[in-house]
PDB file of N, CA and C in Angstrom:
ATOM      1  N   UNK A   1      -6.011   1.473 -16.135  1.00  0.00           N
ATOM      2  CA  UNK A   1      -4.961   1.761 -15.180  1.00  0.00           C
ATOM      3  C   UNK A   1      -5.162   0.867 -13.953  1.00  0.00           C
ATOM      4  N   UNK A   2      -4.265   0.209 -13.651  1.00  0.00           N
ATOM      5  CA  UNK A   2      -4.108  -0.881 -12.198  1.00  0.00           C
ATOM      6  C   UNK A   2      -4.437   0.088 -10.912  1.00  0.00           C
ATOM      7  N   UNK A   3      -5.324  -0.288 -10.157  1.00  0.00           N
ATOM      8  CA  UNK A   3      -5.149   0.320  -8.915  1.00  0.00           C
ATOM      9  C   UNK A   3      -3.839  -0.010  -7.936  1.00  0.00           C
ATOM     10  N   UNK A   4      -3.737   0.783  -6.851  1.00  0.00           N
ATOM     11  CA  UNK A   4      -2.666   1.116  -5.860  1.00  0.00           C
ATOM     12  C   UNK A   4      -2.528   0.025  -5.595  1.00  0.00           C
ATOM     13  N   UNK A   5      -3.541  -0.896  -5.059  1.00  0.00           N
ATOM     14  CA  UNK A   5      -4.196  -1.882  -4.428  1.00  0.00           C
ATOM     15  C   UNK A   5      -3.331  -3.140  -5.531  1.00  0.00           C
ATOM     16  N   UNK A   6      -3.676  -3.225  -6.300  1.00  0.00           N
ATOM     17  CA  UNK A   6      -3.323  -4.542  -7.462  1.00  0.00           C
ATOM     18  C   UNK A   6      -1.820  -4.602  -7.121  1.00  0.00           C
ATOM     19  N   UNK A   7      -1.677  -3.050  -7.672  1.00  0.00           N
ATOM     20  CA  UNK A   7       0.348  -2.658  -8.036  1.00  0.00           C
ATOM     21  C   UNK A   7       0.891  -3.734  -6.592  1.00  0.00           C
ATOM     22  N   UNK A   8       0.587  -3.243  -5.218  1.00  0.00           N
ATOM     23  CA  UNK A   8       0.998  -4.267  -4.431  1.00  0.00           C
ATOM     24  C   UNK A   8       1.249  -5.046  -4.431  1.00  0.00           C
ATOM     25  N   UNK A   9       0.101  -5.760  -4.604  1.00  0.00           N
ATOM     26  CA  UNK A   9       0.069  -7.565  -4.832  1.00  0.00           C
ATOM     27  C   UNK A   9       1.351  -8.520  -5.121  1.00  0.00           C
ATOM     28  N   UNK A  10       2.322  -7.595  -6.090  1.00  0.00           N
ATOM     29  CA  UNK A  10       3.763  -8.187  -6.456  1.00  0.00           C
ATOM     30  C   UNK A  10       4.299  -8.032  -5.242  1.00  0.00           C
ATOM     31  N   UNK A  11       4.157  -7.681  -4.303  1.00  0.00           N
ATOM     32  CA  UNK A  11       4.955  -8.032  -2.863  1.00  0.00           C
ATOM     33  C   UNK A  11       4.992  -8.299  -2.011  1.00  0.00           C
ATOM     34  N   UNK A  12       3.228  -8.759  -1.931  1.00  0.00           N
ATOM     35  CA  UNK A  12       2.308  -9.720  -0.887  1.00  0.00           C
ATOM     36  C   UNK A  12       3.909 -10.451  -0.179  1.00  0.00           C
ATOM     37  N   UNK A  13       4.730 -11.578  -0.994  1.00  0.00           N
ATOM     38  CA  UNK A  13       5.180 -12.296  -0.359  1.00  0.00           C
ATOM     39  C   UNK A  13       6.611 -12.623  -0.194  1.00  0.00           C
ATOM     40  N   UNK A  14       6.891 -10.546  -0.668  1.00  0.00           N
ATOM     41  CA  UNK A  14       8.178 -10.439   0.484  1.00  0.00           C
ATOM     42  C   UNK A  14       8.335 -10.855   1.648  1.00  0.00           C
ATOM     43  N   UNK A  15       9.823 -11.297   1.938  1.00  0.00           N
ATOM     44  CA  UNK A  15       9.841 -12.300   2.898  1.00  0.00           C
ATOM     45  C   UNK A  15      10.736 -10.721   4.367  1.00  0.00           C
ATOM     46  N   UNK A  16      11.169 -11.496   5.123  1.00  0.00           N
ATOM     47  CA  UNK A  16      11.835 -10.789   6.143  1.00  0.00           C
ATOM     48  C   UNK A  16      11.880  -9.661   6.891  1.00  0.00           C
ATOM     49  N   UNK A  17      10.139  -9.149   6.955  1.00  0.00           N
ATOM     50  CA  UNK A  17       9.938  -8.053   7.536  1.00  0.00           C
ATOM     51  C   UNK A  17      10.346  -7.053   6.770  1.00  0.00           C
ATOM     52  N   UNK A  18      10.155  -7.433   5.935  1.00  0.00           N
ATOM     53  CA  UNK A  18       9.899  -6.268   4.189  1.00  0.00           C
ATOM     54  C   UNK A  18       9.227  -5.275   4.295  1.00  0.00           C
ATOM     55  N   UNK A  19       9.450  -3.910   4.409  1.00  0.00           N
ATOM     56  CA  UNK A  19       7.770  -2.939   4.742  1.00  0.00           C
ATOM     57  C   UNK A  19       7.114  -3.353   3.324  1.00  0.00           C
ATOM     58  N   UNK A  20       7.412  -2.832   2.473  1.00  0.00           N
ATOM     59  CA  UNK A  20       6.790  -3.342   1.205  1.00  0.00           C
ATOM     60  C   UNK A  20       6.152  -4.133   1.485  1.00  0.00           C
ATOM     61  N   UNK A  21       6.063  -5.189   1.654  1.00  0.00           N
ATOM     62  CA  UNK A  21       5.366  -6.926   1.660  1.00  0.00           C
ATOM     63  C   UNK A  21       4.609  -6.891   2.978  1.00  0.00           C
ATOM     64  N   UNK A  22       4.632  -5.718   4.231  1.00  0.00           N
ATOM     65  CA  UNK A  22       4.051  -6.171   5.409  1.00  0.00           C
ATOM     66  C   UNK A  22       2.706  -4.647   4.869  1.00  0.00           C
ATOM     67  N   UNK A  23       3.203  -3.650   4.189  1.00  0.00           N
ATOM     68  CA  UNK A  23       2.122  -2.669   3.374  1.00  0.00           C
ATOM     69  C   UNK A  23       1.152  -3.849   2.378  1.00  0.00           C
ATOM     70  N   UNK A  24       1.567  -4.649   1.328  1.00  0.00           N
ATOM     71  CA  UNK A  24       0.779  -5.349   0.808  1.00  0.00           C
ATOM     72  C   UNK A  24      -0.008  -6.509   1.378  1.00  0.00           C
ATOM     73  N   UNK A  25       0.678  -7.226   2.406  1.00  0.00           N
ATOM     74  CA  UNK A  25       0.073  -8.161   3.217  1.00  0.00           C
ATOM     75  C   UNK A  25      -1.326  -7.392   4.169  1.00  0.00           C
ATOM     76  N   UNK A  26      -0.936  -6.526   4.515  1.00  0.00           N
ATOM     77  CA  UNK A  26      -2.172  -5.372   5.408  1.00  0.00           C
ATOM     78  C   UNK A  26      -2.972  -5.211   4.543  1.00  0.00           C
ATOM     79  N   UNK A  27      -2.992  -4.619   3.081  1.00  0.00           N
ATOM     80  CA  UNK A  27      -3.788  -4.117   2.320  1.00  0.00           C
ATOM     81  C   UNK A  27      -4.818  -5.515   1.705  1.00  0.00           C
ATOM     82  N   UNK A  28      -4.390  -6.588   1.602  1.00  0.00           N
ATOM     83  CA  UNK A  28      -4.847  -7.661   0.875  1.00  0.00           C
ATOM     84  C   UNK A  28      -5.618  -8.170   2.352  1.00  0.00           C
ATOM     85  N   UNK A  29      -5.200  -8.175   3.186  1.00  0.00           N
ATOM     86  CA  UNK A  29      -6.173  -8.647   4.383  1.00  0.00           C
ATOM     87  C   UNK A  29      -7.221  -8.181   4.733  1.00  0.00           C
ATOM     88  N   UNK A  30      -7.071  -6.682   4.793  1.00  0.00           N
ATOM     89  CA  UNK A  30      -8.100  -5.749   5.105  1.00  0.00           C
ATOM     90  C   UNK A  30      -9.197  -5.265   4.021  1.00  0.00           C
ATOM     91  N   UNK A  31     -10.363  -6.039   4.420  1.00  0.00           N
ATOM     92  CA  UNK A  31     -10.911  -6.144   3.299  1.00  0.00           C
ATOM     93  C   UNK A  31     -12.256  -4.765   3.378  1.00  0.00           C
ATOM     94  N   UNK A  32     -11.497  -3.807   4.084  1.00  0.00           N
ATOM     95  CA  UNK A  32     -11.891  -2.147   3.910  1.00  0.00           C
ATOM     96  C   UNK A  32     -10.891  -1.346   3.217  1.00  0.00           C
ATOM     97  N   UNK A  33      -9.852  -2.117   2.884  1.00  0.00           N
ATOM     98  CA  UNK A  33      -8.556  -1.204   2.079  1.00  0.00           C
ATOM     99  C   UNK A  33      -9.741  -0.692   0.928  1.00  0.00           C
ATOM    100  N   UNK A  34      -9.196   0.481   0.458  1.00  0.00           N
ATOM    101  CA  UNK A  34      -9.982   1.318  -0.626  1.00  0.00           C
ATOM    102  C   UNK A  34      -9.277   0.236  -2.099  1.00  0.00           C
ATOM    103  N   UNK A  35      -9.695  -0.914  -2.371  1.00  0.00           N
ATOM    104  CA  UNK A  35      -8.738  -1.659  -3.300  1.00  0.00           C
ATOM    105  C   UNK A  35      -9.042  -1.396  -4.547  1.00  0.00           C
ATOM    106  N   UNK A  36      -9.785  -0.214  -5.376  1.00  0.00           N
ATOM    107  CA  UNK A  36      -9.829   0.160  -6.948  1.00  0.00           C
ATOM    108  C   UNK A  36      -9.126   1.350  -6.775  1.00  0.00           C
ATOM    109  N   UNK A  37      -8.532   2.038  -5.860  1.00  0.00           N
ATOM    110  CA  UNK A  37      -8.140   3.448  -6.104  1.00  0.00           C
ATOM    111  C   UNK A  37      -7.252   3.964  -6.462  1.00  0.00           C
ATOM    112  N   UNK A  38      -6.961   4.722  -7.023  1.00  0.00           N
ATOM    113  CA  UNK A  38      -5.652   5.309  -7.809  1.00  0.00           C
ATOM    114  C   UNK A  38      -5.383   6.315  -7.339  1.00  0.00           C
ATOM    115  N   UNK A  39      -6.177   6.590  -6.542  1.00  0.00           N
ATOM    116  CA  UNK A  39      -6.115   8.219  -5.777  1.00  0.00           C
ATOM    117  C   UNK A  39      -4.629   8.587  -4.032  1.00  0.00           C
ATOM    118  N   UNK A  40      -4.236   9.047  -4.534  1.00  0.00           N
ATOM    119  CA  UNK A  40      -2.757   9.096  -3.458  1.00  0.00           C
ATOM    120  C   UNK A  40      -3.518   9.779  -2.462  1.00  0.00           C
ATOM    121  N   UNK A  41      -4.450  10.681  -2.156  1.00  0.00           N
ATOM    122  CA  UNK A  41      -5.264  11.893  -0.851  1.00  0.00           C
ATOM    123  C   UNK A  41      -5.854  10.340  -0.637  1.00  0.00           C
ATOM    124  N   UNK A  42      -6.854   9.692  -1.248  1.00  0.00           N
ATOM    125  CA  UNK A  42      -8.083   8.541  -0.393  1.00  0.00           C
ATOM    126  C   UNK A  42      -6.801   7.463  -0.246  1.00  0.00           C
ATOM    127  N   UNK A  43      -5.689   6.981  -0.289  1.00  0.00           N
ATOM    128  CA  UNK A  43      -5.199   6.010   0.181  1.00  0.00           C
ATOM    129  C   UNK A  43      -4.510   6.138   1.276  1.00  0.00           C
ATOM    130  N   UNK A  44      -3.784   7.337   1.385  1.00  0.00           N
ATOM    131  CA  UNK A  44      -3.449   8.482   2.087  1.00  0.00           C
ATOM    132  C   UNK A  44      -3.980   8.287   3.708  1.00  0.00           C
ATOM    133  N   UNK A  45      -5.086   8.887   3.352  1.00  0.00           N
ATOM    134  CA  UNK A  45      -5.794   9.068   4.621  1.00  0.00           C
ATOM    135  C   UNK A  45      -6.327   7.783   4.845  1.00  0.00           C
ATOM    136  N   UNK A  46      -6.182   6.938   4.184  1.00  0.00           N
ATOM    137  CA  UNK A  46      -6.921   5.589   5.188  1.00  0.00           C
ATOM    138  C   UNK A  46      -6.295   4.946   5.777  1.00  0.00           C
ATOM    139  N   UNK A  47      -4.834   4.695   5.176  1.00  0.00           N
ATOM    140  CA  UNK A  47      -3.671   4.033   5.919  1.00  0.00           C
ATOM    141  C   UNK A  47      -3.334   5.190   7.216  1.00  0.00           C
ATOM    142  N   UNK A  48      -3.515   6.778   7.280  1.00  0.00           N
ATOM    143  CA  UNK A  48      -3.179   7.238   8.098  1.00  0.00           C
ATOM    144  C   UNK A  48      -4.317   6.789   9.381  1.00  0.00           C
ATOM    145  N   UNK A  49      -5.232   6.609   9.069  1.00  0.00           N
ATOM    146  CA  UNK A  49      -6.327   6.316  10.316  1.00  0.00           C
ATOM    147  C   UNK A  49      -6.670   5.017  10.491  1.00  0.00           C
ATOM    148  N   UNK A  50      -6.145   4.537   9.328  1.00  0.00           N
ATOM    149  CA  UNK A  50      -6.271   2.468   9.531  1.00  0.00           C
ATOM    150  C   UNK A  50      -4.855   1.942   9.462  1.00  0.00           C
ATOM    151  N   UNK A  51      -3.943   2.041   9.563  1.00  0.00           N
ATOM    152  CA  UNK A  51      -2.341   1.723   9.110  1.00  0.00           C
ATOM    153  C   UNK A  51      -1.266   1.552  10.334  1.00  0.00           C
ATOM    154  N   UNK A  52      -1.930   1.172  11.295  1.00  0.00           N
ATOM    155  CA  UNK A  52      -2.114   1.831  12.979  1.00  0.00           C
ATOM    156  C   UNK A  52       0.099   0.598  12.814  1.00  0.00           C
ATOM    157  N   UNK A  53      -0.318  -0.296  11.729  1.00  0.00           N
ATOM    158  CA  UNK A  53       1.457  -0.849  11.857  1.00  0.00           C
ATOM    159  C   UNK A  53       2.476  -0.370  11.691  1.00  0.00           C
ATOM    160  N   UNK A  54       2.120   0.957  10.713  1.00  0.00           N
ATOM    161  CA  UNK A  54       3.532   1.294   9.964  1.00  0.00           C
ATOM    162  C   UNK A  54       3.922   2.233  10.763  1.00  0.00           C
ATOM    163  N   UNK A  55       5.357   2.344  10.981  1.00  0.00           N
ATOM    164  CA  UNK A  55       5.920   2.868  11.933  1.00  0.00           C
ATOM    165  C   UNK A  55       5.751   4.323  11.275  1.00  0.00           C
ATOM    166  N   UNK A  56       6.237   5.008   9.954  1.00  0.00           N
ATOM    167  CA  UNK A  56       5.650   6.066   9.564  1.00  0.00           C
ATOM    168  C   UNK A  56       5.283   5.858   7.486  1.00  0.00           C
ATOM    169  N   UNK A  57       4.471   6.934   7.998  1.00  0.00           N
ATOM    170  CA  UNK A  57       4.307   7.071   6.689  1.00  0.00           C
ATOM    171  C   UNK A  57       4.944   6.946   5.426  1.00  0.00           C
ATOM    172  N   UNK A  58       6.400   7.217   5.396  1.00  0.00           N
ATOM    173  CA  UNK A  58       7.450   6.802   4.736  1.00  0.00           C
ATOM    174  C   UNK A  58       7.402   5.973   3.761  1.00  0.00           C
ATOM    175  N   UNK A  59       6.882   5.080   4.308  1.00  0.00           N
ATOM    176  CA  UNK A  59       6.599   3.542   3.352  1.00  0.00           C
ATOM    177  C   UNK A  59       5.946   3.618   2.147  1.00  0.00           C
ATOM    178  N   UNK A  60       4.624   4.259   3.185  1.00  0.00           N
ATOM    179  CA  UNK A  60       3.576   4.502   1.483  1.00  0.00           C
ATOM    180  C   UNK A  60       3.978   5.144   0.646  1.00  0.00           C
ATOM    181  N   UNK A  61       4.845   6.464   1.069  1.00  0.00           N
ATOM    182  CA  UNK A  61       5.263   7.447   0.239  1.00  0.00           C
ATOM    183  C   UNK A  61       6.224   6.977  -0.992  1.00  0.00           C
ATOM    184  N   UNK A  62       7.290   6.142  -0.308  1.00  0.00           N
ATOM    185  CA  UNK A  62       8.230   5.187  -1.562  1.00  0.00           C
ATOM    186  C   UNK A  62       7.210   4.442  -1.936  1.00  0.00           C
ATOM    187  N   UNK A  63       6.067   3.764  -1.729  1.00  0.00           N
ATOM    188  CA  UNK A  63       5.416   2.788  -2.689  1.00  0.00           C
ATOM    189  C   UNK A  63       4.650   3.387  -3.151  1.00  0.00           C
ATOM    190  N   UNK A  64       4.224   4.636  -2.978  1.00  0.00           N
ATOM    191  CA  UNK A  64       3.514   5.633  -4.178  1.00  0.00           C
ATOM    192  C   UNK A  64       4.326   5.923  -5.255  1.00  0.00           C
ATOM    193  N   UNK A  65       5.455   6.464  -4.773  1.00  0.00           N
ATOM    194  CA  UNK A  65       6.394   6.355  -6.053  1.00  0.00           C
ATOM    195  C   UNK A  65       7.178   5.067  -6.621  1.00  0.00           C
ATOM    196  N   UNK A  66       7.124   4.027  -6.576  1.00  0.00           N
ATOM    197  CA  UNK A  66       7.316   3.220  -7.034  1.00  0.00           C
ATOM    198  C   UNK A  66       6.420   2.832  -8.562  1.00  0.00           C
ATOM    199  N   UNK A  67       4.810   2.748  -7.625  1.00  0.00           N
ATOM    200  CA  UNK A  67       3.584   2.859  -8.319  1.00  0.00           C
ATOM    201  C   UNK A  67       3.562   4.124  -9.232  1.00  0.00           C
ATOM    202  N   UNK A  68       3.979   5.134  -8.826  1.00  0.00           N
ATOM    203  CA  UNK A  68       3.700   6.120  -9.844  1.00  0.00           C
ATOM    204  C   UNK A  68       4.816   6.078 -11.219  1.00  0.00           C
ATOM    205  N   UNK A  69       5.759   5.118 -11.074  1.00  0.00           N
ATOM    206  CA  UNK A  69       6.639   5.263 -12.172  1.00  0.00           C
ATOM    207  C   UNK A  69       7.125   4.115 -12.865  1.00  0.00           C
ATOM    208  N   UNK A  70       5.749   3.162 -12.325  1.00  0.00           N
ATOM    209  CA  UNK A  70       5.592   2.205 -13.302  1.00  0.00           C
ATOM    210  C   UNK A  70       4.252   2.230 -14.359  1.00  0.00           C
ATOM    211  N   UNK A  71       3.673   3.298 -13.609  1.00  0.00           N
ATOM    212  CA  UNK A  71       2.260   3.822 -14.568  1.00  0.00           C
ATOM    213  C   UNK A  71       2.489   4.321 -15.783  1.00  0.00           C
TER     214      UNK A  71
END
């Protein structure tokens, strides 16, 4: 199974202030992102206490489900 972390990667290089692509660009930079995890609670809480860009949570939540329904 692909981690959260990988699934991203296809949107590293959305263009135009994409949340998608500015969530994967953060995650691929930050090289404390939890990047094997599959776990929605540990990704969860790290973007909530490290994620200090995203205006809300929102984002992750559609790219959890995105991720969850290509699994």
């Amino acid at each position: 199974m692909k981690s959260f972390y990988h699934y991203m990667m296809k949107f590293r290089h959305n263009q135009g202030g994409d949340p998608l692509g500015e969530l994967a660009r953060f995650a691929y930079n930050d090289h404390s992102f939890p990047k094997s995890s599959t776990d929605y609670h540990e990704i969860s809480l790290y973007l909530e206490m490290n994620g200090h860009f995203l205006e809300s949570m929102s984002i992750f939540d559609q790219a959890w489900d995105l991720y969850e329904n290509e699994r």
